[in-house]
PDB file of N, CA and C in Angstrom:
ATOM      1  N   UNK A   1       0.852  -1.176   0.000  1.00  0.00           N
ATOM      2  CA  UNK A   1       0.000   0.000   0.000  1.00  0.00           C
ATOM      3  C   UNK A   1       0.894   1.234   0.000  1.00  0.00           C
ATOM      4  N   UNK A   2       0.740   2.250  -0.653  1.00  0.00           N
ATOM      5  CA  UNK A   2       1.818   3.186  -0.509  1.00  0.00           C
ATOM      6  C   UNK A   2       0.800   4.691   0.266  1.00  0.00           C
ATOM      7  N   UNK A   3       2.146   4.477   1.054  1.00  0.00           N
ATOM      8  CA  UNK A   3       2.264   5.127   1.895  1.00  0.00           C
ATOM      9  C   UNK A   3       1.640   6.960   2.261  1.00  0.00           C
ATOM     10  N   UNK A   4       1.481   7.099   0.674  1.00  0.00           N
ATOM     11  CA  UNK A   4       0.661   8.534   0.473  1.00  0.00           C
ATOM     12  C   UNK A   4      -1.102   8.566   0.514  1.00  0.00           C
ATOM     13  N   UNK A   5      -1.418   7.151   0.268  1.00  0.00           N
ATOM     14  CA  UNK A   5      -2.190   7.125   0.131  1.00  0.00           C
ATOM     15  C   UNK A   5      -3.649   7.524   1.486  1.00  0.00           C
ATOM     16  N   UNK A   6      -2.645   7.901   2.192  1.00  0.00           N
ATOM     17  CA  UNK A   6      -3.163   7.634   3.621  1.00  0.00           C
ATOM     18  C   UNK A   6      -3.696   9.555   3.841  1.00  0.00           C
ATOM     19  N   UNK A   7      -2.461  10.015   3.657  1.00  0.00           N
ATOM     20  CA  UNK A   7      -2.695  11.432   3.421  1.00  0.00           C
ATOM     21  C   UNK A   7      -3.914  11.933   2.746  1.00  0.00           C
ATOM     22  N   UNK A   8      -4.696  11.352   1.878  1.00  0.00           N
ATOM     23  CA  UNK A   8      -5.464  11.347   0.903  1.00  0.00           C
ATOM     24  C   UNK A   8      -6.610  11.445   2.064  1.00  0.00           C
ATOM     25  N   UNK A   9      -7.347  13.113   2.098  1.00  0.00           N
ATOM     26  CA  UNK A   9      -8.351  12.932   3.303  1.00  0.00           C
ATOM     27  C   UNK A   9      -9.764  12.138   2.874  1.00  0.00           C
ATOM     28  N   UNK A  10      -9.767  11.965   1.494  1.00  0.00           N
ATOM     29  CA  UNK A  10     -11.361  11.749   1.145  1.00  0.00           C
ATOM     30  C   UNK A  10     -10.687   9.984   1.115  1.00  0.00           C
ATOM     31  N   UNK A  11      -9.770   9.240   1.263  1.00  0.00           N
ATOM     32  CA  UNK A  11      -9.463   8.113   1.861  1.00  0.00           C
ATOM     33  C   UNK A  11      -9.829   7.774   3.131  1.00  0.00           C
ATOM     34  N   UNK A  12      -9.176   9.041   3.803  1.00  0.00           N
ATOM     35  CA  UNK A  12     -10.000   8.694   5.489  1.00  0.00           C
ATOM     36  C   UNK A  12     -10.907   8.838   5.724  1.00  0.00           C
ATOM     37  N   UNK A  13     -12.246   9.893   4.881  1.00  0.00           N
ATOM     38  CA  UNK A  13     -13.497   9.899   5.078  1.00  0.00           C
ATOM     39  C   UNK A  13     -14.584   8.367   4.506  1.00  0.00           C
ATOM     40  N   UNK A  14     -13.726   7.988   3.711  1.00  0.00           N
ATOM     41  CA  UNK A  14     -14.424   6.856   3.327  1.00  0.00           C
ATOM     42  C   UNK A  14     -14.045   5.684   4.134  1.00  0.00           C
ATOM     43  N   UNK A  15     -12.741   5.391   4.863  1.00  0.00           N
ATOM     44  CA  UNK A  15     -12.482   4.492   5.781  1.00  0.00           C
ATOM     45  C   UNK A  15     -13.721   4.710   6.955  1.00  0.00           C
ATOM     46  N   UNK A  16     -13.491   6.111   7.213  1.00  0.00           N
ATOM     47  CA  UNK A  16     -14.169   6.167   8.312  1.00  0.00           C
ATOM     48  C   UNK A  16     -15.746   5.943   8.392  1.00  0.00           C
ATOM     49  N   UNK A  17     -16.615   6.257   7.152  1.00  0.00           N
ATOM     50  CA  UNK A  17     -17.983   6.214   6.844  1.00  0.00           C
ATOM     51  C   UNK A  17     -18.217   4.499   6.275  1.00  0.00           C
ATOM     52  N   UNK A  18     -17.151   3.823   6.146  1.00  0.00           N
ATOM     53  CA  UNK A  18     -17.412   2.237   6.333  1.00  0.00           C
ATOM     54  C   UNK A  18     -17.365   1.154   7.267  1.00  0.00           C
ATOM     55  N   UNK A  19     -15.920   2.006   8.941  1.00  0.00           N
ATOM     56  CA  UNK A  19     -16.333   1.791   9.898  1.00  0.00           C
ATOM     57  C   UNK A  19     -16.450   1.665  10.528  1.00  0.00           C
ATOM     58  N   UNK A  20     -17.259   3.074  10.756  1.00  0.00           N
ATOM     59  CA  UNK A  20     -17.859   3.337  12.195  1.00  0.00           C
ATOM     60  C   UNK A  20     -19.546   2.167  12.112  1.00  0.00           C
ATOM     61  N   UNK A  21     -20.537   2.676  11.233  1.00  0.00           N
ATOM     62  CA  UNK A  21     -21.208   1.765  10.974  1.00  0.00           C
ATOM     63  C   UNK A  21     -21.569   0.483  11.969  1.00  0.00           C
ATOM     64  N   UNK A  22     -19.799  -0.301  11.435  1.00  0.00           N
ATOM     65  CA  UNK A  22     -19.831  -2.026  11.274  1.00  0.00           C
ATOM     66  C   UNK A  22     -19.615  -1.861  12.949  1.00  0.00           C
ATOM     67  N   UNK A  23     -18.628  -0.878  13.339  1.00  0.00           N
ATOM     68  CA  UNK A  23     -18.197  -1.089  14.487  1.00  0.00           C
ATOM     69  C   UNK A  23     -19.447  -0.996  15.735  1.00  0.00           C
ATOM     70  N   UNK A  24     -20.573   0.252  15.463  1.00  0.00           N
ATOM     71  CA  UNK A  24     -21.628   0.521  16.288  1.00  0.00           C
ATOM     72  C   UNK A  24     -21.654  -1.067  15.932  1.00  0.00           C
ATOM     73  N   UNK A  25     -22.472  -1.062  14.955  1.00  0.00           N
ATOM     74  CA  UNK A  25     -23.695  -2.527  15.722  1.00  0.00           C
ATOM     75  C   UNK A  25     -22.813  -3.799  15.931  1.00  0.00           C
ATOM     76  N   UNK A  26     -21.632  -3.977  15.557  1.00  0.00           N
ATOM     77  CA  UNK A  26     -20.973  -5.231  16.302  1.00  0.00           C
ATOM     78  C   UNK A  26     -20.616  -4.846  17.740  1.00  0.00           C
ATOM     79  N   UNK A  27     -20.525  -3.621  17.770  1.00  0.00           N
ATOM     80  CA  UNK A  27     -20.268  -3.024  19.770  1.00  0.00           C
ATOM     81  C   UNK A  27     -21.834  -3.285  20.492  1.00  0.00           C
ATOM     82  N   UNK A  28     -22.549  -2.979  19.815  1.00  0.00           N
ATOM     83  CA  UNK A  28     -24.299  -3.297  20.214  1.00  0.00           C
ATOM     84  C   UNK A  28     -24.679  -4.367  20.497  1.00  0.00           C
ATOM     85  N   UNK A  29     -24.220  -4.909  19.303  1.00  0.00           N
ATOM     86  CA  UNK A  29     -25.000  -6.752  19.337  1.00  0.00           C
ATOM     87  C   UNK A  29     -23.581  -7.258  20.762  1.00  0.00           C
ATOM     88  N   UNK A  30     -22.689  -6.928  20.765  1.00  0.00           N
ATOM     89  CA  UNK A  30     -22.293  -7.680  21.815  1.00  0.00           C
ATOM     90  C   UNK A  30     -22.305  -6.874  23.136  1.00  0.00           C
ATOM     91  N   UNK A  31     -22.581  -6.170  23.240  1.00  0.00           N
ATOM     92  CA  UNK A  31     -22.907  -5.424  24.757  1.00  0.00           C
ATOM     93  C   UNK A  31     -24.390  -6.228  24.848  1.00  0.00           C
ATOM     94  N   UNK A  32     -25.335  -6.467  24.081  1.00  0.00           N
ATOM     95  CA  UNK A  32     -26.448  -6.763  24.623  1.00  0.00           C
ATOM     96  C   UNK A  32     -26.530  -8.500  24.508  1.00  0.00           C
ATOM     97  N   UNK A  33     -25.453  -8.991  23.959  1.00  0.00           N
ATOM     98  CA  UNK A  33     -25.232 -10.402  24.638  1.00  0.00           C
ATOM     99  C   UNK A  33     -24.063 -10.671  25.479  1.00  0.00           C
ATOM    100  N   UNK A  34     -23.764  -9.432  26.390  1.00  0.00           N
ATOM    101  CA  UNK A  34     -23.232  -9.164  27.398  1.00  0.00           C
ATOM    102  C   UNK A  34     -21.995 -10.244  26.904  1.00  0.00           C
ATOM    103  N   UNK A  35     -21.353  -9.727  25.614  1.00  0.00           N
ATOM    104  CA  UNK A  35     -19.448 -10.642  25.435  1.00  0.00           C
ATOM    105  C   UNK A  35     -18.464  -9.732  25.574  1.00  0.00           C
ATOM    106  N   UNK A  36     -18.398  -9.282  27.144  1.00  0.00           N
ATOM    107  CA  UNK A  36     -17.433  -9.016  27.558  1.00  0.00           C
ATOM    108  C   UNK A  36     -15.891  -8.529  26.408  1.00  0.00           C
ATOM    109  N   UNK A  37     -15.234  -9.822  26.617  1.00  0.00           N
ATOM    110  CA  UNK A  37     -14.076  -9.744  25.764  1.00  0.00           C
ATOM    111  C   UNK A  37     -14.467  -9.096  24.536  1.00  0.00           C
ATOM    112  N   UNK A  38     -15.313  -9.878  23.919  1.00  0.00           N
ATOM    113  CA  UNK A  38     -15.327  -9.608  22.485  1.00  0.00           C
ATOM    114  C   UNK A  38     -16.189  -7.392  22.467  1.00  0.00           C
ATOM    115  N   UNK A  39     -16.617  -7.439  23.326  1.00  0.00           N
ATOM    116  CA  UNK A  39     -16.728  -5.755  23.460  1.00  0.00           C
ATOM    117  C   UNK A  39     -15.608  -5.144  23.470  1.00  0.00           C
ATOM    118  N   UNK A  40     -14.588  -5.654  24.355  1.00  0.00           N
ATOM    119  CA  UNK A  40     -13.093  -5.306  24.454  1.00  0.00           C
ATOM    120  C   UNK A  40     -12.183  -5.384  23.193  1.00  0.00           C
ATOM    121  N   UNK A  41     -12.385  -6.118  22.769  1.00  0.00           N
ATOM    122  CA  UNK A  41     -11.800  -6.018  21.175  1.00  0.00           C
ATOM    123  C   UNK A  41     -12.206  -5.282  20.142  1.00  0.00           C
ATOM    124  N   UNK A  42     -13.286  -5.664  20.140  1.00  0.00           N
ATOM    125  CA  UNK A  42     -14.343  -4.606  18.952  1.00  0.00           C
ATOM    126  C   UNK A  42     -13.824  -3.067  19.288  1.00  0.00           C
ATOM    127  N   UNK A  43     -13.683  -2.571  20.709  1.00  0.00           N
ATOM    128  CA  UNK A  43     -13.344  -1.688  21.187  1.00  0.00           C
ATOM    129  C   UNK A  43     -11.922  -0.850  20.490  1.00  0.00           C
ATOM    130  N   UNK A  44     -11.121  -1.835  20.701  1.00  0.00           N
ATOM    131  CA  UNK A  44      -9.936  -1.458  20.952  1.00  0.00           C
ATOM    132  C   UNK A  44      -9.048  -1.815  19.357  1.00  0.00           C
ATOM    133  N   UNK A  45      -9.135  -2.603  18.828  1.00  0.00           N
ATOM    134  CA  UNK A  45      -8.908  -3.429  17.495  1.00  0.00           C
ATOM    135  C   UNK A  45      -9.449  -2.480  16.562  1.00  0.00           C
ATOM    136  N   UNK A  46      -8.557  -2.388  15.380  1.00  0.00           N
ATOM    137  CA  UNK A  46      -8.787  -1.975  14.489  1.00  0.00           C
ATOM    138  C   UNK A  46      -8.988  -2.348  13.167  1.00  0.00           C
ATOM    139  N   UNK A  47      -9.582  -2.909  12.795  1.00  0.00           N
ATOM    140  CA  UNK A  47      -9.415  -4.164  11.546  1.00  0.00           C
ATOM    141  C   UNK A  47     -10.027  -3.267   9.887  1.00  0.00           C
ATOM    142  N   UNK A  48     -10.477  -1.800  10.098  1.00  0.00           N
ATOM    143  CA  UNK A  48     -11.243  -1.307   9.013  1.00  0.00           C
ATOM    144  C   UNK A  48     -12.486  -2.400   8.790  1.00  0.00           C
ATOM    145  N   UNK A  49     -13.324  -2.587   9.952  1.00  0.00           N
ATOM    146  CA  UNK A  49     -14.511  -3.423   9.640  1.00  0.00           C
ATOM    147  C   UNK A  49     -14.511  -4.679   9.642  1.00  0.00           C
ATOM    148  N   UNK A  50     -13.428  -5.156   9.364  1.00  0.00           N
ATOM    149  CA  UNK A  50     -13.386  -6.793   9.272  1.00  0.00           C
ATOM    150  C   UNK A  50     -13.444  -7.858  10.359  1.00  0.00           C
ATOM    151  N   UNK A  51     -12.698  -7.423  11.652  1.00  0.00           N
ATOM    152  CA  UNK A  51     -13.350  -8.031  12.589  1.00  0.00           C
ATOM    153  C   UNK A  51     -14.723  -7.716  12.993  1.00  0.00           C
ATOM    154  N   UNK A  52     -15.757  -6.548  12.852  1.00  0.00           N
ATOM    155  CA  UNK A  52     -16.652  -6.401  12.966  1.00  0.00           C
ATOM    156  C   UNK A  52     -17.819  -7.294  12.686  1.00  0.00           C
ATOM    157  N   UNK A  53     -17.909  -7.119  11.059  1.00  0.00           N
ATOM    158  CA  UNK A  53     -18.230  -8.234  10.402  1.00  0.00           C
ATOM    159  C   UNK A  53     -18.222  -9.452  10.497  1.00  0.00           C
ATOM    160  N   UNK A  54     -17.200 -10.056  10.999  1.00  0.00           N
ATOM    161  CA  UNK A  54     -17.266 -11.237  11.104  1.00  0.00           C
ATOM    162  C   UNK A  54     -17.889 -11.928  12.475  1.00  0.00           C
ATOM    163  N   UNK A  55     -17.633 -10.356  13.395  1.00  0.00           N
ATOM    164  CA  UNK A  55     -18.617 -10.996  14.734  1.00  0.00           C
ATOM    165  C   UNK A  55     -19.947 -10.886  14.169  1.00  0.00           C
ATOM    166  N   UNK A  56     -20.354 -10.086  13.739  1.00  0.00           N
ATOM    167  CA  UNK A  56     -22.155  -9.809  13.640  1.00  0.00           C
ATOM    168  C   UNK A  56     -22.440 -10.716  13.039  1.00  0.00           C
ATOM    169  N   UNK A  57     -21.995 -11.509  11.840  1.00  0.00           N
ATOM    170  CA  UNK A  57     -22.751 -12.681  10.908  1.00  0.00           C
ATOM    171  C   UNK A  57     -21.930 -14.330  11.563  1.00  0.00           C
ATOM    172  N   UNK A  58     -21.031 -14.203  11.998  1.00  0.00           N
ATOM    173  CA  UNK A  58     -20.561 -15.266  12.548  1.00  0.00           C
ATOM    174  C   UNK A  58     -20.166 -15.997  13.990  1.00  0.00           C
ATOM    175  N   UNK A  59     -19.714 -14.903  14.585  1.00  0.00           N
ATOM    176  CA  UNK A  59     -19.086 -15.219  15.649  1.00  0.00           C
ATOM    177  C   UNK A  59     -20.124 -14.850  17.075  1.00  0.00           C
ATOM    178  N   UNK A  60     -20.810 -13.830  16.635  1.00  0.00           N
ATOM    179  CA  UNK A  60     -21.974 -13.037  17.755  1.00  0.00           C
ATOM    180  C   UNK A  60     -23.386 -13.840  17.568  1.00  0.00           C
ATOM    181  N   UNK A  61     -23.478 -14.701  16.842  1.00  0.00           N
ATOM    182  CA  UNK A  61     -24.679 -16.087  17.126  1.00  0.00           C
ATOM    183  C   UNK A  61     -25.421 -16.412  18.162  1.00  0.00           C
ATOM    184  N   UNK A  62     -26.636 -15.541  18.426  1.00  0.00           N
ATOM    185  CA  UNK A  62     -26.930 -15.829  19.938  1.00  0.00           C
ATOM    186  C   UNK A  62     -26.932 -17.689  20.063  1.00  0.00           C
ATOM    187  N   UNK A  63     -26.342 -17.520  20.816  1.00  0.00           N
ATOM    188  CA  UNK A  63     -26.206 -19.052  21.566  1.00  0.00           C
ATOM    189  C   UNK A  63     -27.451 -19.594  22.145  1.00  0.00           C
ATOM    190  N   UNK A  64     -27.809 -21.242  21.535  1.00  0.00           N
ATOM    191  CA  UNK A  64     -29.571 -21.540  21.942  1.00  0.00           C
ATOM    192  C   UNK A  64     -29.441 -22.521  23.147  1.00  0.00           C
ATOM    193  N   UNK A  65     -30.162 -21.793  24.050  1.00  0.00           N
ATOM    194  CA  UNK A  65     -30.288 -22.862  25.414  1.00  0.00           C
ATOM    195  C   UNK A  65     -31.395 -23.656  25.467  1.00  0.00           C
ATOM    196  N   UNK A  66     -31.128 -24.658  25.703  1.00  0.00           N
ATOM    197  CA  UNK A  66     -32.264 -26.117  25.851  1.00  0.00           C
ATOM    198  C   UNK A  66     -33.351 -25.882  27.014  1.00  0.00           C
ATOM    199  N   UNK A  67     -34.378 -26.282  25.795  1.00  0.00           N
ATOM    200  CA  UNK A  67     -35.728 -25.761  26.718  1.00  0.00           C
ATOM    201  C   UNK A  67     -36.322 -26.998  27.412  1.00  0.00           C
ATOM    202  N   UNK A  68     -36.621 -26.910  28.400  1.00  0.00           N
ATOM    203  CA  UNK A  68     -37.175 -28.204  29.114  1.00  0.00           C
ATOM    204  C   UNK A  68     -38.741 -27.985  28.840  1.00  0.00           C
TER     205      UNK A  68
END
């Protein structure tokens, strides 16, 4: 990736308007299935969306408890 490309502000406006987005509702969906860690990451991690994504359709699965 070269290195100018970063300078390029309508680069960072489009990084940024792809995600913030992913990041709200993967910070949402896991605060309200109370995953700790994975709030902590989403948090702190920077992946440009990609770890996001992959919690909301994969990894953030509400988990099914057995009904008696």
């Amino acid at each position: 990736m070269d290195p100018n490309i970063l300078s390029n502000p309508w680069v960072i406006l489009a990084m940024l308007l792809w995600t913030i987005p992913w990041k709200g509702i993967a910070l949402w969906k896991s605060a309200r299935q109370n995953d700790k860690a994975w709030f902590i990451a989403l948090l702190i991690i920077n992946t440009v969306g990609l770890l996001e994504i992959l919690y909301i359709f994969i990894f953030g699965k509400k988990k099914q408890t057995p009904q008696a």
